[in-house]
Protein backbone atom coordinates (compact mmCIF):
# COMPACT_ATOMS: atom_id res chain seq x y z
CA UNK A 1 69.55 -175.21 75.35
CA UNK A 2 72.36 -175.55 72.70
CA UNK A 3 71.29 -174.58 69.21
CA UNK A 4 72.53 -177.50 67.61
CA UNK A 5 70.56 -179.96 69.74
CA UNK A 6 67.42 -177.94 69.36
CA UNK A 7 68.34 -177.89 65.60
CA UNK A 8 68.50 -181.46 65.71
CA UNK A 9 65.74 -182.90 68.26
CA UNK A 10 63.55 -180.88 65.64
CA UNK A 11 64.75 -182.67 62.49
CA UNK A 12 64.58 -185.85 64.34
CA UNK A 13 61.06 -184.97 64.97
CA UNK A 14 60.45 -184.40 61.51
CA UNK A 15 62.28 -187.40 59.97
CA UNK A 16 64.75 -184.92 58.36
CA UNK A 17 67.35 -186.95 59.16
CA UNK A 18 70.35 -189.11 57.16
CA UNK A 19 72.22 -191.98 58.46
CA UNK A 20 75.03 -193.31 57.30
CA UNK A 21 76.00 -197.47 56.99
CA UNK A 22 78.21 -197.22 59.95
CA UNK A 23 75.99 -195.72 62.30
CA UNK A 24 72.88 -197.72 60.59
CA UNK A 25 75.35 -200.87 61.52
CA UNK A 26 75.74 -199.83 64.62
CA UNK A 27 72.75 -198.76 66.02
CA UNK A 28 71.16 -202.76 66.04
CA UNK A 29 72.84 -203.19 69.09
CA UNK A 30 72.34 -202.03 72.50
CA UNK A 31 73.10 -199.61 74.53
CA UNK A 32 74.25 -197.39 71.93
CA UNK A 33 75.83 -193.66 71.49
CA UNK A 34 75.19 -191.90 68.81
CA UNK A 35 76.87 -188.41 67.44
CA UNK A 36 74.52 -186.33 65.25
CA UNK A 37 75.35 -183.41 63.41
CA UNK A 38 74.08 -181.13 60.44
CA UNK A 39 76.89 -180.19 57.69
CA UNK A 40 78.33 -176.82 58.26
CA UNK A 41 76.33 -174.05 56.01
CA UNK A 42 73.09 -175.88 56.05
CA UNK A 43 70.03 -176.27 58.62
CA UNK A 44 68.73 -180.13 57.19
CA UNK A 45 68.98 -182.86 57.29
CA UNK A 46 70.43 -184.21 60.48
CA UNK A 47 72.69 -186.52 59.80
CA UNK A 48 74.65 -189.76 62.59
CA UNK A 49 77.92 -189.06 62.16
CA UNK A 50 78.87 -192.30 64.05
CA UNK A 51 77.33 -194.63 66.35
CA UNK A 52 79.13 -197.19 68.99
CA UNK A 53 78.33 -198.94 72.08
CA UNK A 54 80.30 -197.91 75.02
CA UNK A 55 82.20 -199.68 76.99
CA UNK A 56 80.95 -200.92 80.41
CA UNK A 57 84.15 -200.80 82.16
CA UNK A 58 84.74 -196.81 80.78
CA UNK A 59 80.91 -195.71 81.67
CA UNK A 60 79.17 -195.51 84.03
CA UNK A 61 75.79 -198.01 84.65
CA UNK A 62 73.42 -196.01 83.27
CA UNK A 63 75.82 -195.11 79.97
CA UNK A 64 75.33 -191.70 80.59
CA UNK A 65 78.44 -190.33 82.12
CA UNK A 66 82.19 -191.71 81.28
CA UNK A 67 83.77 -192.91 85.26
CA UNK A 68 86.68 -191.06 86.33
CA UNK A 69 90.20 -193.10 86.64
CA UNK A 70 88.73 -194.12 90.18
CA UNK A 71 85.79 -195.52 89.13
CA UNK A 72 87.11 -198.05 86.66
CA UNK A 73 86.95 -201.64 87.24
């Protein structure tokens, strides 16, 4: 598995973890992606870089997988 998202699934675990007003804002509503990251240099804490909720016409049902030009509606 990726180091980063081992990195961070572990600080998540451990409430290490630092979220900013925009992804704080945008987390209340659902679905919801979010984009995690740790500053470069430094192992904690985790921090949401930015949250949004994607768009149902660009994803697919399940959120999980952006359609191809094909697949849009």
């Amino acid at each position: 598995m990726n180091d980063m998202l081992e990195l961070i699934k572990n600080l998540v675990l451990k409430s290490e973890v630092v979220i900013s007003v925009h992804g704080y804002e945008e987390t209340e509503k659902n679905p919801v992606h979010v984009v995690w990251g740790v500053s470069k240099g430094t192992k904690t804490p985790a921090v949401i870089v930015t949250a949004y909720r994607p768009d149902p016409v660009k994803w697919t049902n399940d959120f999980r997988r952006r359609k191809n030009a094909s697949q849009k509606t």
